[in-house]
C-alpha atoms as a PDB file:
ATOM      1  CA  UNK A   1      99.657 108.542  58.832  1.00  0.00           C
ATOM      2  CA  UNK A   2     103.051 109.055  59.881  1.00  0.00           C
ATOM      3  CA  UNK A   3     102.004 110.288  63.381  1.00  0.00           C
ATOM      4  CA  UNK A   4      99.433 107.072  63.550  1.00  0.00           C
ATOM      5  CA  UNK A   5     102.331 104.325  63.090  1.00  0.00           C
ATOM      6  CA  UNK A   6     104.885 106.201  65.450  1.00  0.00           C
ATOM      7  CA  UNK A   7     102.683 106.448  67.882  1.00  0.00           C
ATOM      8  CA  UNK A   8     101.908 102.276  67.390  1.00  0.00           C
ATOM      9  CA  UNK A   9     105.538 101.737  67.466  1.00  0.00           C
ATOM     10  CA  UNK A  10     105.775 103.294  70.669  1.00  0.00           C
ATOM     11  CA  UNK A  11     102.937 101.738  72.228  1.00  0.00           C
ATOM     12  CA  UNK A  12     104.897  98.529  70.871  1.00  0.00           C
ATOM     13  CA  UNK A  13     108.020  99.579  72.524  1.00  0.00           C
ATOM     14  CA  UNK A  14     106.374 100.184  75.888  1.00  0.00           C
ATOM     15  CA  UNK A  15     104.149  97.226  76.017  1.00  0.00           C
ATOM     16  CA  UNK A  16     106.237  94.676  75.108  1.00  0.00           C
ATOM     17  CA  UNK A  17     108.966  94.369  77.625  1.00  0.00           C
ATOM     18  CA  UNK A  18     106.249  93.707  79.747  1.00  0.00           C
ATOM     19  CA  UNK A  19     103.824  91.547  77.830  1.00  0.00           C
ATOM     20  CA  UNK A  20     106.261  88.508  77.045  1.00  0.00           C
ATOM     21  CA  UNK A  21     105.817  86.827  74.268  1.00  0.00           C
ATOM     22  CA  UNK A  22     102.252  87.512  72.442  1.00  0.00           C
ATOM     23  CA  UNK A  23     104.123  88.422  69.518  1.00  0.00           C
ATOM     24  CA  UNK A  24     104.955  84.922  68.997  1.00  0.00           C
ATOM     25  CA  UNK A  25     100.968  84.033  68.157  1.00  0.00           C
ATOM     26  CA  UNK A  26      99.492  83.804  65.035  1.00  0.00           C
ATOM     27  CA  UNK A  27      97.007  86.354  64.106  1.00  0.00           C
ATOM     28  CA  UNK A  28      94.754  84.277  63.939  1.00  0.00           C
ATOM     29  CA  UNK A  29      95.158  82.545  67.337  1.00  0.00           C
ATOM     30  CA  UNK A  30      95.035  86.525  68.819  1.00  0.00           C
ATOM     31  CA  UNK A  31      91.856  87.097  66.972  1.00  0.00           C
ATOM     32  CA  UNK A  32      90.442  84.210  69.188  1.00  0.00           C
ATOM     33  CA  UNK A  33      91.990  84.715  72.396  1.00  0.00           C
ATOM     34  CA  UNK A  34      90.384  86.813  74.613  1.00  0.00           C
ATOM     35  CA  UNK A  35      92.384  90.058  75.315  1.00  0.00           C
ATOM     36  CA  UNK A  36      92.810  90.756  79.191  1.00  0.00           C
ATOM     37  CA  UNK A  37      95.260  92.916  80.309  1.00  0.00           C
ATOM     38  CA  UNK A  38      96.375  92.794  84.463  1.00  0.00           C
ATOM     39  CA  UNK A  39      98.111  96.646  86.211  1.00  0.00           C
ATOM     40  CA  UNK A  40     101.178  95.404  88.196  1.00  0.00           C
ATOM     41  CA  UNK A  41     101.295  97.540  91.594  1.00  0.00           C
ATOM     42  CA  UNK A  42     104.815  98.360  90.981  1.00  0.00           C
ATOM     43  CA  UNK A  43     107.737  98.059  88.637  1.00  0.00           C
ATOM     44  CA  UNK A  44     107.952  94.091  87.915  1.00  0.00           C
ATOM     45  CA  UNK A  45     109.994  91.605  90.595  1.00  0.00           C
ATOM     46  CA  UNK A  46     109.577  88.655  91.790  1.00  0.00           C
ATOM     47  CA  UNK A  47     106.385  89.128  93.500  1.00  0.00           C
ATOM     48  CA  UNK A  48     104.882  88.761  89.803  1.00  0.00           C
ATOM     49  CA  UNK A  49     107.094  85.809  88.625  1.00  0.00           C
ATOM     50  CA  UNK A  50     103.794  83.560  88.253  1.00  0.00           C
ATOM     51  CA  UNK A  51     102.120  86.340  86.159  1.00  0.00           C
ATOM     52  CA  UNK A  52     105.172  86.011  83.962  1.00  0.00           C
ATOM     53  CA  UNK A  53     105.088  82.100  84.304  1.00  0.00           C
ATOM     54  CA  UNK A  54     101.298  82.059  82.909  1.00  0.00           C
ATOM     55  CA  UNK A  55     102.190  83.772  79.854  1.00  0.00           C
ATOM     56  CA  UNK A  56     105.464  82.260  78.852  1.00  0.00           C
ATOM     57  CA  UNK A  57     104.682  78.593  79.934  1.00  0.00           C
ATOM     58  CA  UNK A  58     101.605  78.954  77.517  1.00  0.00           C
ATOM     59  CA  UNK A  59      99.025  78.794  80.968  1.00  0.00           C
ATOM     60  CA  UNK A  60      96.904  81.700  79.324  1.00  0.00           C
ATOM     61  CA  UNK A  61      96.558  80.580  76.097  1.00  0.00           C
ATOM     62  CA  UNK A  62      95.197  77.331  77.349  1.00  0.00           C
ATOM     63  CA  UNK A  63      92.951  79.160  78.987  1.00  0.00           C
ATOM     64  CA  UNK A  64      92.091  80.839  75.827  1.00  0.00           C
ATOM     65  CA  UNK A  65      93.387  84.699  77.148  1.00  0.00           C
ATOM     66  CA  UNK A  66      95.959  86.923  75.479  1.00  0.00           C
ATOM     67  CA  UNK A  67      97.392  88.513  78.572  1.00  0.00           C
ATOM     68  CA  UNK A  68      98.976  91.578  78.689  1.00  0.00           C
ATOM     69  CA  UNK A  69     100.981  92.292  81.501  1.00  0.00           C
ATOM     70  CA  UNK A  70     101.684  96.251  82.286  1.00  0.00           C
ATOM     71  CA  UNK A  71     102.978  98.952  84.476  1.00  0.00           C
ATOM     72  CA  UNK A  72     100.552 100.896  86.599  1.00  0.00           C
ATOM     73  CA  UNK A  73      99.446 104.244  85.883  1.00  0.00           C
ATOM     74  CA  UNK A  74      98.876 107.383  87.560  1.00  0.00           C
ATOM     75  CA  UNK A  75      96.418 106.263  90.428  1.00  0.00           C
ATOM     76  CA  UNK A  76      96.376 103.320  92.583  1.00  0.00           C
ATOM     77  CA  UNK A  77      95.298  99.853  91.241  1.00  0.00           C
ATOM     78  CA  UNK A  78      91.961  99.788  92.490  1.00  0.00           C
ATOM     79  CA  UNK A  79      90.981 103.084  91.357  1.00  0.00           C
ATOM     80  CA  UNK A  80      91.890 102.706  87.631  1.00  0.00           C
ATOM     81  CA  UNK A  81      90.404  98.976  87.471  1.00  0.00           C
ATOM     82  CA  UNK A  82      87.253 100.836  89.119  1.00  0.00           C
ATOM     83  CA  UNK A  83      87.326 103.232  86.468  1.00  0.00           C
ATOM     84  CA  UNK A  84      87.813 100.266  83.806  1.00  0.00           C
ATOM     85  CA  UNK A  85      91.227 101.070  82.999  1.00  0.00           C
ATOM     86  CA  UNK A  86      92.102  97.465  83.259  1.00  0.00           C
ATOM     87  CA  UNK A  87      91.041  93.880  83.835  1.00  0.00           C
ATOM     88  CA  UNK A  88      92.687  92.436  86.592  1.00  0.00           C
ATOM     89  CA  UNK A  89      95.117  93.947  89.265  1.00  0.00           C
ATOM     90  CA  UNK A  90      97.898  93.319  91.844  1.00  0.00           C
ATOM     91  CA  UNK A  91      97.354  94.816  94.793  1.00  0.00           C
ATOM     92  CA  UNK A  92      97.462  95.011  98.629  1.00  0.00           C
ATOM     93  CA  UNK A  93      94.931  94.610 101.478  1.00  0.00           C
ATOM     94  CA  UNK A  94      95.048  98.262 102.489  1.00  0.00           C
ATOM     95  CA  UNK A  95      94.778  99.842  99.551  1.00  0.00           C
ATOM     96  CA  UNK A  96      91.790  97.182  98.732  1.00  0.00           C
ATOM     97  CA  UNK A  97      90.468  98.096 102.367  1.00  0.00           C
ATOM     98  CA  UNK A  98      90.720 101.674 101.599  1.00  0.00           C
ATOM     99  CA  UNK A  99      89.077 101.628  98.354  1.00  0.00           C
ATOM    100  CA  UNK A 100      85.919  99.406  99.558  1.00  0.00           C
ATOM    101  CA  UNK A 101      85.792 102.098 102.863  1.00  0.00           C
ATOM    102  CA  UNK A 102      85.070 104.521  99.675  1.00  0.00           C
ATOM    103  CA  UNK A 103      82.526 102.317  97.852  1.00  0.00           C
ATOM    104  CA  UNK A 104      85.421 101.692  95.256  1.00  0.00           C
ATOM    105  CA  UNK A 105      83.891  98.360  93.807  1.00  0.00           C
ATOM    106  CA  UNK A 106      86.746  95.735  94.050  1.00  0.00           C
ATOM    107  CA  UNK A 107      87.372  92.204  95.041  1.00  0.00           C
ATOM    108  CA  UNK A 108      90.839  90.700  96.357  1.00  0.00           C
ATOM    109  CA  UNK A 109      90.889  86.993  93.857  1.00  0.00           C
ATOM    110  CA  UNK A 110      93.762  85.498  95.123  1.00  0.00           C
ATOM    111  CA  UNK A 111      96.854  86.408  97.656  1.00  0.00           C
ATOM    112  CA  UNK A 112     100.000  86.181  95.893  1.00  0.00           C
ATOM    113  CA  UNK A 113     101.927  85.564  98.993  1.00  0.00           C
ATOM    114  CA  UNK A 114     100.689  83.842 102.577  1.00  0.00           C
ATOM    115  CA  UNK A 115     102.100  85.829 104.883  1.00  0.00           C
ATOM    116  CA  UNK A 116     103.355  89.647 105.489  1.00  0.00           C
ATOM    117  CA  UNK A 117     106.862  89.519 104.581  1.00  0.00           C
ATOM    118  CA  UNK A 118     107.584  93.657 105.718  1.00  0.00           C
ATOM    119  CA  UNK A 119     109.261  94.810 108.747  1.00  0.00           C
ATOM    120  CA  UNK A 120     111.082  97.310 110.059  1.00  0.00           C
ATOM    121  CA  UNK A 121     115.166  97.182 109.321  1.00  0.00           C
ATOM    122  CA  UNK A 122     117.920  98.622 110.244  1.00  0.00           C
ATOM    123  CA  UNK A 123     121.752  98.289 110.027  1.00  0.00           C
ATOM    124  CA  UNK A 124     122.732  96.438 113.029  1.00  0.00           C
ATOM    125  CA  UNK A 125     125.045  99.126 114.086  1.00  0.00           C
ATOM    126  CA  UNK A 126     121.701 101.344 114.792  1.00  0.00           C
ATOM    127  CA  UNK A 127     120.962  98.955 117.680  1.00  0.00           C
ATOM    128  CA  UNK A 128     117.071  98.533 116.764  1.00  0.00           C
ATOM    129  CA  UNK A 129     116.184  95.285 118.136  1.00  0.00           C
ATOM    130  CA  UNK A 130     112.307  95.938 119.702  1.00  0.00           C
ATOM    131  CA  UNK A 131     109.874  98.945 118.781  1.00  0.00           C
ATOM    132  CA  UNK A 132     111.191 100.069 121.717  1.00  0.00           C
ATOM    133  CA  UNK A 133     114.662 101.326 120.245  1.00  0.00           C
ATOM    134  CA  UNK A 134     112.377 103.705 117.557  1.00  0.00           C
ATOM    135  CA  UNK A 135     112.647 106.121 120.148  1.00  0.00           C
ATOM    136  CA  UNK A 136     114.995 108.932 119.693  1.00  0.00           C
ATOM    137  CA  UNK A 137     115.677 107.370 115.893  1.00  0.00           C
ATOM    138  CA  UNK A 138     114.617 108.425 112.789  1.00  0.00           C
ATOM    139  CA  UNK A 139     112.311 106.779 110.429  1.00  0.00           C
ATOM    140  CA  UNK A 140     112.435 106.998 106.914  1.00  0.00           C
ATOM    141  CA  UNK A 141     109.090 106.597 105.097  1.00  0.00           C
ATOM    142  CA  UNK A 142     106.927 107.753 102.287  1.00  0.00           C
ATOM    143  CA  UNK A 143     104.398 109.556 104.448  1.00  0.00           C
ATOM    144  CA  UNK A 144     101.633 107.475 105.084  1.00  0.00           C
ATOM    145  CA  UNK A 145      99.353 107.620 107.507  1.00  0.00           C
ATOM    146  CA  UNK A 146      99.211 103.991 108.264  1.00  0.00           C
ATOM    147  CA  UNK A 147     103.519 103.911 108.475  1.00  0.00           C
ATOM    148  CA  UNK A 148     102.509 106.069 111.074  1.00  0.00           C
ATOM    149  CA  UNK A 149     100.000 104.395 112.620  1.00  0.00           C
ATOM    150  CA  UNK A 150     101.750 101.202 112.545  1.00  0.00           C
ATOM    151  CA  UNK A 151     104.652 102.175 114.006  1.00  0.00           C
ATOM    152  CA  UNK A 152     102.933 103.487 117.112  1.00  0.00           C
ATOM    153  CA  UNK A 153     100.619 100.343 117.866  1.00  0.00           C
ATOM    154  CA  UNK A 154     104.224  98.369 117.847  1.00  0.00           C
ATOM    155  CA  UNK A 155     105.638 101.580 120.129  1.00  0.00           C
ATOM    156  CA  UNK A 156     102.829 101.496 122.384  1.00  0.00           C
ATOM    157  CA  UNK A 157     103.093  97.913 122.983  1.00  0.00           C
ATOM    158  CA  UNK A 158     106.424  98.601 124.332  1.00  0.00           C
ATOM    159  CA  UNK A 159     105.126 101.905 126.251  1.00  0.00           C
ATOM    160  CA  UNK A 160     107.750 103.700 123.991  1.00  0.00           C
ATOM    161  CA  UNK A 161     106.810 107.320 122.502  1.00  0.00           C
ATOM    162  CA  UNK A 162     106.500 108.211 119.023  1.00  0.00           C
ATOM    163  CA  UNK A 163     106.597 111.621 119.709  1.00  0.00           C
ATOM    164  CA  UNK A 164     109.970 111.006 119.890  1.00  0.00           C
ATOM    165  CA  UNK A 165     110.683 109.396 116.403  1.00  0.00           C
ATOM    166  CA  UNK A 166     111.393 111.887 113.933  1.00  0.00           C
ATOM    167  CA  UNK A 167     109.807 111.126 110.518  1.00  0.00           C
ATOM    168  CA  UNK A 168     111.796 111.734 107.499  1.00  0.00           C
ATOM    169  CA  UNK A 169     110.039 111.454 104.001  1.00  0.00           C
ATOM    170  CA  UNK A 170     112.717 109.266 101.446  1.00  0.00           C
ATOM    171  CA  UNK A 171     110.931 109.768  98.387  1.00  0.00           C
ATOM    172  CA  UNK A 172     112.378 107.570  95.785  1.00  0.00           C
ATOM    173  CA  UNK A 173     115.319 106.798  97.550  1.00  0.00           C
ATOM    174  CA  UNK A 174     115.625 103.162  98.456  1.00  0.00           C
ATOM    175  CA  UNK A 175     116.395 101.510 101.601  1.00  0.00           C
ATOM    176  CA  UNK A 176     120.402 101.238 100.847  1.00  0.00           C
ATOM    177  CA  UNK A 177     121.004 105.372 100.217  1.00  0.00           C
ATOM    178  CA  UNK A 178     118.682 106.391 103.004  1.00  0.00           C
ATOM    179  CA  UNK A 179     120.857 104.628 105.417  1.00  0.00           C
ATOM    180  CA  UNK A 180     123.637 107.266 104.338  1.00  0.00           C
ATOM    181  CA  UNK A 181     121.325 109.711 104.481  1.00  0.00           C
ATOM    182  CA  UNK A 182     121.102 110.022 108.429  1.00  0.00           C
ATOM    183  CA  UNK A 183     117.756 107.987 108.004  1.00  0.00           C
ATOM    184  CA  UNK A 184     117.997 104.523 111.152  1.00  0.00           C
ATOM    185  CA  UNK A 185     115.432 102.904 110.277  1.00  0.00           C
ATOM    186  CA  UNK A 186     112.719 101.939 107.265  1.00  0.00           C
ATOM    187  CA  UNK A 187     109.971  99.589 106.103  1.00  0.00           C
ATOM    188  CA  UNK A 188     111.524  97.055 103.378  1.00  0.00           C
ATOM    189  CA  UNK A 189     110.107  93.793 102.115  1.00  0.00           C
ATOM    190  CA  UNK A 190     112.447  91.135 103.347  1.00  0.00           C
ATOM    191  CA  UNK A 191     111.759  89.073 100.270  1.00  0.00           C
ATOM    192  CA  UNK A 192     113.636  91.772  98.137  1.00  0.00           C
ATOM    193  CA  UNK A 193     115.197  94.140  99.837  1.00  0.00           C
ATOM    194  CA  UNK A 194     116.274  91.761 102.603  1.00  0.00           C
ATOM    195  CA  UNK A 195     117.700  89.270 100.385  1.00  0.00           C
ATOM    196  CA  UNK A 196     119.360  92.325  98.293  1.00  0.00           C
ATOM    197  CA  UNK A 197     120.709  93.648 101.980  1.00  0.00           C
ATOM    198  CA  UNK A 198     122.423  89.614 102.304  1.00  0.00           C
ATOM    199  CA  UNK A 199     123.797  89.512  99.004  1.00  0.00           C
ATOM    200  CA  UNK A 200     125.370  93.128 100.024  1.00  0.00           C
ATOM    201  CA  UNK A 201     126.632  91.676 103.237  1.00  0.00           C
ATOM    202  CA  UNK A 202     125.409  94.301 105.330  1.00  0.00           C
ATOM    203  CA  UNK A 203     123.759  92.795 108.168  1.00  0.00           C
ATOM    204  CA  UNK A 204     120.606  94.090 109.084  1.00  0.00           C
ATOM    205  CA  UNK A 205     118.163  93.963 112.669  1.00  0.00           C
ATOM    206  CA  UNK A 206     114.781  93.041 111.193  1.00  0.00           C
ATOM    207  CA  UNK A 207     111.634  93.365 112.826  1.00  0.00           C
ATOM    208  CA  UNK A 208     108.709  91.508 111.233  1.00  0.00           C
ATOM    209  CA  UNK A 209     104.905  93.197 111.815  1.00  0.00           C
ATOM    210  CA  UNK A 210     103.424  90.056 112.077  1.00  0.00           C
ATOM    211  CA  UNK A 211     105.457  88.888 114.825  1.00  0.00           C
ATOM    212  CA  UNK A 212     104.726  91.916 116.963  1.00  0.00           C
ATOM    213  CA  UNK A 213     100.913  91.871 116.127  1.00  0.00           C
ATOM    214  CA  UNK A 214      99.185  89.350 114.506  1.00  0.00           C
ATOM    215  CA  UNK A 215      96.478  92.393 112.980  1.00  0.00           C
ATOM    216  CA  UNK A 216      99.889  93.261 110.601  1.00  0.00           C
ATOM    217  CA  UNK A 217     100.145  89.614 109.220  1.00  0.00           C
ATOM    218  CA  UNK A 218      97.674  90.628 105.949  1.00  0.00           C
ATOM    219  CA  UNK A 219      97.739  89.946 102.308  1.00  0.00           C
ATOM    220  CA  UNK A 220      99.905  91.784 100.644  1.00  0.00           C
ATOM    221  CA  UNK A 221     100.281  91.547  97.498  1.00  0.00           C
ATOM    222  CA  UNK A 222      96.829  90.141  96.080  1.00  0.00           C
ATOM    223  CA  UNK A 223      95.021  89.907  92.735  1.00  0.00           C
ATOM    224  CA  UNK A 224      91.929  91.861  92.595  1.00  0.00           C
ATOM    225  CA  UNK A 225      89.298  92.777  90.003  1.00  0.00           C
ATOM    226  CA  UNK A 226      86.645  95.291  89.779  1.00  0.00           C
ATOM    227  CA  UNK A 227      83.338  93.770  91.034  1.00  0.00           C
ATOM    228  CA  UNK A 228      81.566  93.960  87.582  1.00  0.00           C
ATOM    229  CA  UNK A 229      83.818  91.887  86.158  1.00  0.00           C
ATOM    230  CA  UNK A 230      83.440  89.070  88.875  1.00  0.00           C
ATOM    231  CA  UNK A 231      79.524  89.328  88.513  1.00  0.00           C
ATOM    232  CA  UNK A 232      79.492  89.780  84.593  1.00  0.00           C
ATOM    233  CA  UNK A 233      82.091  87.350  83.159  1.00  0.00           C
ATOM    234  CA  UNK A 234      83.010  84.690  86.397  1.00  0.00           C
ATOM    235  CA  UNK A 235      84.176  82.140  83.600  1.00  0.00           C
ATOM    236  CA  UNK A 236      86.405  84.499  82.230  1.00  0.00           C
ATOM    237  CA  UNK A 237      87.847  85.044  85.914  1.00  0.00           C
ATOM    238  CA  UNK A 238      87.874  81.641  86.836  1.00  0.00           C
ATOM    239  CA  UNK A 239      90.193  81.070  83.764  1.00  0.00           C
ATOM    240  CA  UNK A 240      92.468  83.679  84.522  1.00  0.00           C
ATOM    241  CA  UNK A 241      92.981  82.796  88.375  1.00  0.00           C
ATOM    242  CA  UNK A 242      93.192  78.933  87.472  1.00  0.00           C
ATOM    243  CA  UNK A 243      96.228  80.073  84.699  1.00  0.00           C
ATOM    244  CA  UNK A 244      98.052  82.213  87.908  1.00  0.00           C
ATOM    245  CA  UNK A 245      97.406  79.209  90.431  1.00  0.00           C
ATOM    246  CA  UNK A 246      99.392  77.207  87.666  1.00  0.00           C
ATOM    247  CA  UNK A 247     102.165  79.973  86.567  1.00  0.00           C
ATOM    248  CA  UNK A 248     102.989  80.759  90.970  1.00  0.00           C
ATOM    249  CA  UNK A 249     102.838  76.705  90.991  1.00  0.00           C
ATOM    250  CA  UNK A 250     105.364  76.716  89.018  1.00  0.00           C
ATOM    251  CA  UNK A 251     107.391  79.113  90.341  1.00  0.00           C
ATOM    252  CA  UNK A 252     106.977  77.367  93.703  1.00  0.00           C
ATOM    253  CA  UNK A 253     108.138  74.039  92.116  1.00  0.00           C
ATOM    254  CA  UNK A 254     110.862  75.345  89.709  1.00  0.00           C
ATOM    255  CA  UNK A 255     112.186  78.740  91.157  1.00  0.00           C
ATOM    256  CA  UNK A 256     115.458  78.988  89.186  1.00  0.00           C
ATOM    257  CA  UNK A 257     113.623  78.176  85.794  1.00  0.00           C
ATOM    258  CA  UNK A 258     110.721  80.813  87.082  1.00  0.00           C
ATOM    259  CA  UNK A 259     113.352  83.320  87.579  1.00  0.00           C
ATOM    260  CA  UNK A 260     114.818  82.939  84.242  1.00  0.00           C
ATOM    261  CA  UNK A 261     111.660  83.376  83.003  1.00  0.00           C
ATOM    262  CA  UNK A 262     111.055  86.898  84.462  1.00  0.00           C
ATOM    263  CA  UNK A 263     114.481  87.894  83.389  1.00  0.00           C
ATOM    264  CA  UNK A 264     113.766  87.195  79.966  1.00  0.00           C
ATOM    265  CA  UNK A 265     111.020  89.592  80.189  1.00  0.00           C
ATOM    266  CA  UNK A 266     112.691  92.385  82.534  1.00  0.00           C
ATOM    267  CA  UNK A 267     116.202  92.178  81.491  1.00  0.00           C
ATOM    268  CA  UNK A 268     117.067  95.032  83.206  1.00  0.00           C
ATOM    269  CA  UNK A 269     116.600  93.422  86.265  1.00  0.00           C
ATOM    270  CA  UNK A 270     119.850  92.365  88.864  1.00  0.00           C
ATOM    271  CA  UNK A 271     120.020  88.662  88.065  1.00  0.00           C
ATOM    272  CA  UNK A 272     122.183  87.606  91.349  1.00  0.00           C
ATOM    273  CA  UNK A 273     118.858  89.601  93.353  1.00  0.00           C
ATOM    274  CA  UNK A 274     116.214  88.194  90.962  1.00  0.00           C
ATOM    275  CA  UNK A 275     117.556  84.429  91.293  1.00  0.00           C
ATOM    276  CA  UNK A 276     118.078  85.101  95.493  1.00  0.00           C
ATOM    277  CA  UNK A 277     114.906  86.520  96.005  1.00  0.00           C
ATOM    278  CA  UNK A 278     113.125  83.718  93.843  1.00  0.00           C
ATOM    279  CA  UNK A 279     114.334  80.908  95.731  1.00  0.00           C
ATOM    280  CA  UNK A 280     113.334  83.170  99.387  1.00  0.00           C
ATOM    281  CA  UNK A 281     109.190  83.408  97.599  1.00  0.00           C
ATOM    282  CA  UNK A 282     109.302  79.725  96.619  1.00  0.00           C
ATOM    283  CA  UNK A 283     108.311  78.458 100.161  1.00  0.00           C
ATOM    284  CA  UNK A 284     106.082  82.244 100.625  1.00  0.00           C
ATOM    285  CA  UNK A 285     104.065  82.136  97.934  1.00  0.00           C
ATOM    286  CA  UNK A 286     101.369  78.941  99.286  1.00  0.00           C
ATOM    287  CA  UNK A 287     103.964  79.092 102.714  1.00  0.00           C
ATOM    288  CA  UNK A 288     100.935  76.660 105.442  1.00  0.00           C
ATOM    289  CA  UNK A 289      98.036  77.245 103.148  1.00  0.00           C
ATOM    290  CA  UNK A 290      96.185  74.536 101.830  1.00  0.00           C
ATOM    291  CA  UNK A 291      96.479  76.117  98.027  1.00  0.00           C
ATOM    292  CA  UNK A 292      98.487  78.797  96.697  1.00  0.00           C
ATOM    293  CA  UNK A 293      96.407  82.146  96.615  1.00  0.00           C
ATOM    294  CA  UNK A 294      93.731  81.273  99.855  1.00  0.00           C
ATOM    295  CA  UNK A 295      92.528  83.973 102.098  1.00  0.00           C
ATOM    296  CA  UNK A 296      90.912  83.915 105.437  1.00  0.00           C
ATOM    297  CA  UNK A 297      87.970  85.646 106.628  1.00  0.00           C
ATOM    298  CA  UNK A 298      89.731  86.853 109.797  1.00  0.00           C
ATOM    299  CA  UNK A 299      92.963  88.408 108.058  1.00  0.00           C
ATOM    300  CA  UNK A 300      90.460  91.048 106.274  1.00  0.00           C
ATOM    301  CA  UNK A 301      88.763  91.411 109.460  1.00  0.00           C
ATOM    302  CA  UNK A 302      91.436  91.684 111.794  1.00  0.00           C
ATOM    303  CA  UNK A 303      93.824  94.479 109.346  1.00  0.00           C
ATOM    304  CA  UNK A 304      90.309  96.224 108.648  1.00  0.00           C
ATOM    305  CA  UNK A 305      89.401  96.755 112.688  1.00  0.00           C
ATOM    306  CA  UNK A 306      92.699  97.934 112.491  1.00  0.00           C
ATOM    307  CA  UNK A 307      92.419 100.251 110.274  1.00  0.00           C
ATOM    308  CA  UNK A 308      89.628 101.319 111.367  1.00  0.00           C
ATOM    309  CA  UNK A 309      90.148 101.823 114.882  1.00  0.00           C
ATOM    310  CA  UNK A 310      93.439 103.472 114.109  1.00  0.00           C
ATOM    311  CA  UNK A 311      91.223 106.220 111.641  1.00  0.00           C
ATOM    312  CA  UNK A 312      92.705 105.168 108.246  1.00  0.00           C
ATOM    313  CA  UNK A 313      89.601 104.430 107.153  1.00  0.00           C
ATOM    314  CA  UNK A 314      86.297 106.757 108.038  1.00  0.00           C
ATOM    315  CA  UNK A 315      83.981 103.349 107.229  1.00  0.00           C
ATOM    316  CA  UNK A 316      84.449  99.852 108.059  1.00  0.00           C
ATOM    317  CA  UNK A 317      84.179  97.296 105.359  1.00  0.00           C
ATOM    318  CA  UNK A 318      82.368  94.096 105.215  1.00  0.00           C
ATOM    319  CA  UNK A 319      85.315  91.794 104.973  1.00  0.00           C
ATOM    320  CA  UNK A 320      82.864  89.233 103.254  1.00  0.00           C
ATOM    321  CA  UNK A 321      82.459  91.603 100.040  1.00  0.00           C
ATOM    322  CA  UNK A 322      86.300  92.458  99.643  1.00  0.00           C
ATOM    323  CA  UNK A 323      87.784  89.161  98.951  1.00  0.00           C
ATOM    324  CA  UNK A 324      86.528  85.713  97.717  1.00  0.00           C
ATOM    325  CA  UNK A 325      88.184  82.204  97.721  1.00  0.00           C
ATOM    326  CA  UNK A 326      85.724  80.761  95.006  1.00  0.00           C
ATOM    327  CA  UNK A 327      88.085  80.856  91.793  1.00  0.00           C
ATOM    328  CA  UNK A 328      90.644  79.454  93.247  1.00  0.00           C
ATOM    329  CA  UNK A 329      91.150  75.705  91.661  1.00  0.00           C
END
């Protein structure tokens, strides 16, 4: 017995940082919610500030779902929702891409942010301005095949070679210590690390993807679900899209407030980085799209030819199966 209630006081411990504030329901109210619980991709930022939103601002519950929010596992998203691990996921289009190439049933619901915010930085000392000025530099990376790839569709556009590039695997490092670390350039999401880079004053040359090839401007992150749950209980994912669409609405509308809210839940966070980066996402979340989480046929076309043609992928996907539009409100 002992063993039984420290190991529920531990499960307590590590759930509810994450989770927010279920603890604050009756029992009785649980007992008639319906439990969902959604894998973030990574630790929590402000790419999941509407997730946060949803639960604290009471958007689940009015739904009727007891959302619990938690840290991903060993495996990638896809694979442990395919495996029924979870209910709902955040994702990105490759790994979504990659796991439909493998008959890994799951469906992209909803893009948490418009547009590609990654590039390629560098301090501006380095003198990296085009794809061009890779050559001769290092890169430091997590040893991907598509970093790889990527980088030399944007060198070969320049006729540069990529032979030349030496490829240095960071590990956990972040972006800041492998700059001391005789690494000149890496991929960084400007809508942290960028914003962490300005509040640092270090001055950075940033080269967006999207800018250099229009394939690179996909969906990244998304919400996804495994494709039984889409076909088995669509009311059940219609609520729980319609309760995001309302939690990243209001962190579109009320970013300060939205970033107190994920505080509250992470306090661990950097608050000056949380608050910065919050107000950067507020115009990238729903950026030109008509509603906040739309996709477009041709983005998960366009990144999947690439992929494909670039051998990340031994299969093409159907772009048609991997995402849908329909429970958006």
């Amino acid at each position: 017995m002992r063993k039984l209630l420290t190991s529920l006081m531990i499960m307590c411990l590590l759930i509810t940082p994450l989770a927010g504030c279920s603890k604050d329901l009756p029992s009785q109210d649980k007992q008639a919610l319906t439990q969902v619980t959604i894998l973030l991709d990574w630790l929590p930022n402000t790419n999941h500030t509407g997730l946060y939103a949803a639960k604290d601002k009471g958007y689940f519950k009015a739904e009727g779902l007891d959302v619990t929010i938690m840290q991903p596992g060993e495996g990638g998203t896809s694979q442990l929702l395919a495996a029924g691990k979870g209910d709902f996921g955040v994702s990105y289009q490759e790994e979504v891409t990659i796991a439909r190439s493998q008959d890994i049933p799951v469906v992209a619901l909803a893009a948490v942010i418009q547009h590609n915010t990654s590039g390629f930085a560098s301090p501006v000392e380095k003198g990296i301005k085009t794809p061009r000025d890779f050559e001769g530099k290092s890169y430091g990376g997590w040893g991907s095949p598509a970093e790889t790839a990527i980088i030399k569709v944007l060198m070969d556009k320049y006729d540069a070679d990529i032979n030349t590039v030496e490829m240095v695997n960071i590990g956990s490092n972040d972006f800041f210590t492998s700059m001391h670390k005789g690494v000149d350039f890496a991929m960084i999401y400007w809508g942290w690390t960028g914003i962490e880079a300005e509040l640092r004053d270090l001055d950075l040359n940033f080269i967006k993807m999207r800018d250099e090839n229009p394939a690179l401007d996909f969906y990244t992150p998304v919400l996804i679900a495994n494709e039984k749950m889409v076909t088995e209980k669509p009311e059940l994912v219609e609520k729980f899209i319609r309760a995001c669409s309302k939690g990243y609405q209001f962190a579109i509308e009320n970013p300060e407030e939205a970033a107190q809210l994920l505080l509250d839940n992470v306090p661990d966070l950097d608050r000056e980085l949380v608050m910065a980066s919050q107000e950067y996402l507020a115009n990238e979340y729903q950026a030109d799209a008509p509603r906040w989480g739309e996709m477009k046929r041709e983005i998960w076309k366009n990144y999947a030819d690439f992929m494909y043609e670039n051998k990340l992928i031994d299969e093409n996907i159907d772009p048609d199966k991997a995402f849908t539009n329909k429970y958006l409100p």
